[in-house]
N, C-alpha and C. Protein backbone atom coordinates (compact mmCIF):
# COMPACT_ATOMS: atom_id res chain seq x y z
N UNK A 1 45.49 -12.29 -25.06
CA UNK A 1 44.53 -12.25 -23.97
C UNK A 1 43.10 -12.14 -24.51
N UNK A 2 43.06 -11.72 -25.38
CA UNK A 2 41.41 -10.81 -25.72
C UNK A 2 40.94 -12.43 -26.91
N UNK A 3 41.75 -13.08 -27.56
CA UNK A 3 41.72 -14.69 -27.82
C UNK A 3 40.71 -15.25 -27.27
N UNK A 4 41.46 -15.47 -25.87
CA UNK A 4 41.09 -16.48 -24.77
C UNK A 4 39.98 -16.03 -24.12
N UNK A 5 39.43 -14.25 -23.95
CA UNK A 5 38.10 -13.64 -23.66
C UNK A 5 37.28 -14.17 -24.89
N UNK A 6 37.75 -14.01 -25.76
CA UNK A 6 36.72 -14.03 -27.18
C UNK A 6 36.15 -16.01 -27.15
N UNK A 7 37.40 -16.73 -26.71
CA UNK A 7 36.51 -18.30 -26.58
C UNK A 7 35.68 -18.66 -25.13
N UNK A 8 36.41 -17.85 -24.04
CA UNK A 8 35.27 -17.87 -23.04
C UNK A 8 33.80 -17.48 -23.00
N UNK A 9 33.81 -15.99 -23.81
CA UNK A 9 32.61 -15.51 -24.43
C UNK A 9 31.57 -16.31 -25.24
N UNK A 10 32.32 -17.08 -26.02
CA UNK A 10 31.25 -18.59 -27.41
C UNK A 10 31.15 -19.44 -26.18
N UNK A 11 31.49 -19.76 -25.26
CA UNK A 11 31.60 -20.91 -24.67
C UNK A 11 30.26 -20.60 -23.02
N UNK A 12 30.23 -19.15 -22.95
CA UNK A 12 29.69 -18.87 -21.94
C UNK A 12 28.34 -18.06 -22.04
N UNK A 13 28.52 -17.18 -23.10
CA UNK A 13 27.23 -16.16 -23.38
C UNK A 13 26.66 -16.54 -24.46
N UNK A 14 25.20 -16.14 -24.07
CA UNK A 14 24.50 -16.53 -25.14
C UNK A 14 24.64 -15.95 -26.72
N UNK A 15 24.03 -16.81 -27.54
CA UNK A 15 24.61 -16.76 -29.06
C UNK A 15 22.78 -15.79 -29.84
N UNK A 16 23.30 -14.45 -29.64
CA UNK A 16 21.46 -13.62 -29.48
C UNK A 16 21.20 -14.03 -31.88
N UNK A 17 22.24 -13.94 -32.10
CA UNK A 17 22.15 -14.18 -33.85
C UNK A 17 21.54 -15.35 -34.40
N UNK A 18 21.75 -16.34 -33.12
CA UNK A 18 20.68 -17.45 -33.57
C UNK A 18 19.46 -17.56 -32.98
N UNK A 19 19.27 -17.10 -32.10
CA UNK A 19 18.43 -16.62 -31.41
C UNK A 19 17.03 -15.53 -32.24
N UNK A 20 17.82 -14.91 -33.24
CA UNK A 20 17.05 -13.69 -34.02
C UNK A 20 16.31 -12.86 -33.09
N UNK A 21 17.52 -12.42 -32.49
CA UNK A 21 16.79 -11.40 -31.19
C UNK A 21 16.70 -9.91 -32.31
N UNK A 22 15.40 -9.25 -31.97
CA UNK A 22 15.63 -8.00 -32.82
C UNK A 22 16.16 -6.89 -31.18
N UNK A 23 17.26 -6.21 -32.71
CA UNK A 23 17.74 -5.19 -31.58
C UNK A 23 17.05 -4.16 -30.44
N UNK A 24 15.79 -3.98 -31.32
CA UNK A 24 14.77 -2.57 -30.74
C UNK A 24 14.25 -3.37 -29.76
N UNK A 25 14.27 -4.45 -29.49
CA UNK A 25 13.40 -5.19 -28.34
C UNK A 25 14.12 -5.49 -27.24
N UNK A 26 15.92 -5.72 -27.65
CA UNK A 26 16.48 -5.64 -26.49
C UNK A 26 16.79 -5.74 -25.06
N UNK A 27 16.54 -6.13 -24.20
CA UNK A 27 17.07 -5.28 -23.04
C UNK A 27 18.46 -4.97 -22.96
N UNK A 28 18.15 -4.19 -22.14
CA UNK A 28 19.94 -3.35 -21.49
C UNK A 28 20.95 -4.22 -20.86
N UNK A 29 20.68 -5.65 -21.00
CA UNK A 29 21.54 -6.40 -20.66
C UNK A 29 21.51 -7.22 -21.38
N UNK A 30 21.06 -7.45 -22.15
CA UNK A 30 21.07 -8.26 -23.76
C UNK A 30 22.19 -7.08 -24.53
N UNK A 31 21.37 -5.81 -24.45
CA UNK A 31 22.04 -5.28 -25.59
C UNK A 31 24.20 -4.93 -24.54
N UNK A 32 24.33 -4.49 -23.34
CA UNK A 32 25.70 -5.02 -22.67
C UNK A 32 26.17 -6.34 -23.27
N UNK A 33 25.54 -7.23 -22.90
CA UNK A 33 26.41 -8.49 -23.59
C UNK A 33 26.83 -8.44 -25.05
N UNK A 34 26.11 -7.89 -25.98
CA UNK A 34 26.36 -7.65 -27.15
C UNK A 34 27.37 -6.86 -27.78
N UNK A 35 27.45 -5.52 -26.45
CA UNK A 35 28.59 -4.64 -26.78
C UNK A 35 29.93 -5.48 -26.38
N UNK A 36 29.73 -6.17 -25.42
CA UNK A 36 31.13 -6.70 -24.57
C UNK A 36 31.86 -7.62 -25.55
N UNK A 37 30.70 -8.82 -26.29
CA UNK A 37 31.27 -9.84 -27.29
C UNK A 37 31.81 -8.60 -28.30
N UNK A 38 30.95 -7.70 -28.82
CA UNK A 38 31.89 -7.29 -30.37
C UNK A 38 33.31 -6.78 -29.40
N UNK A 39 33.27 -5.70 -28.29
CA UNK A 39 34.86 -5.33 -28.18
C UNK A 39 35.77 -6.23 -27.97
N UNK A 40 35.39 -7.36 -27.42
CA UNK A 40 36.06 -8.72 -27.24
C UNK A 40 36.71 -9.05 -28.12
N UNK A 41 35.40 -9.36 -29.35
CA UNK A 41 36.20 -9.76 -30.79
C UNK A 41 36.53 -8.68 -31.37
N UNK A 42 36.31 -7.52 -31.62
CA UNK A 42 37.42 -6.61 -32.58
C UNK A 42 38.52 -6.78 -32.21
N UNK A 43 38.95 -6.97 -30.78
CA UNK A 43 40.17 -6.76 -30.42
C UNK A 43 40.94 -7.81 -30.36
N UNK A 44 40.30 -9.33 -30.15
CA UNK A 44 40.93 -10.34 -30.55
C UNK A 44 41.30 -10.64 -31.95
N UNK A 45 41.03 -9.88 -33.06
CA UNK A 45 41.29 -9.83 -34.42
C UNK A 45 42.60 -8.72 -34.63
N UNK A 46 42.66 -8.53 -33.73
CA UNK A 46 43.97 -7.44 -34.14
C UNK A 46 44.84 -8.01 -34.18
């Protein structure tokens, strides 16, 4: 399941690493999306 979240996620949210978003500048919904992709992918790596 967390797979198929993790390719909806590349396919749907923005990519902030190419972007060179710095973290301290953030917003709180930049930095949410950011938390959501890593738990996405840690857990699709298990």
């Amino acid at each position: 399941m967390f797979k198929i979240l993790a390719k909806i996620n590349h396919w749907l949210l923005p990519n902030y690493t190419k972007e060179q978003l710095d973290l301290t500048k953030a917003t709180k919904l930049q930095k949410a999306i950011i938390a959501w992709k890593y738990y996405v992918t840690t857990h699709a790596i298990d």
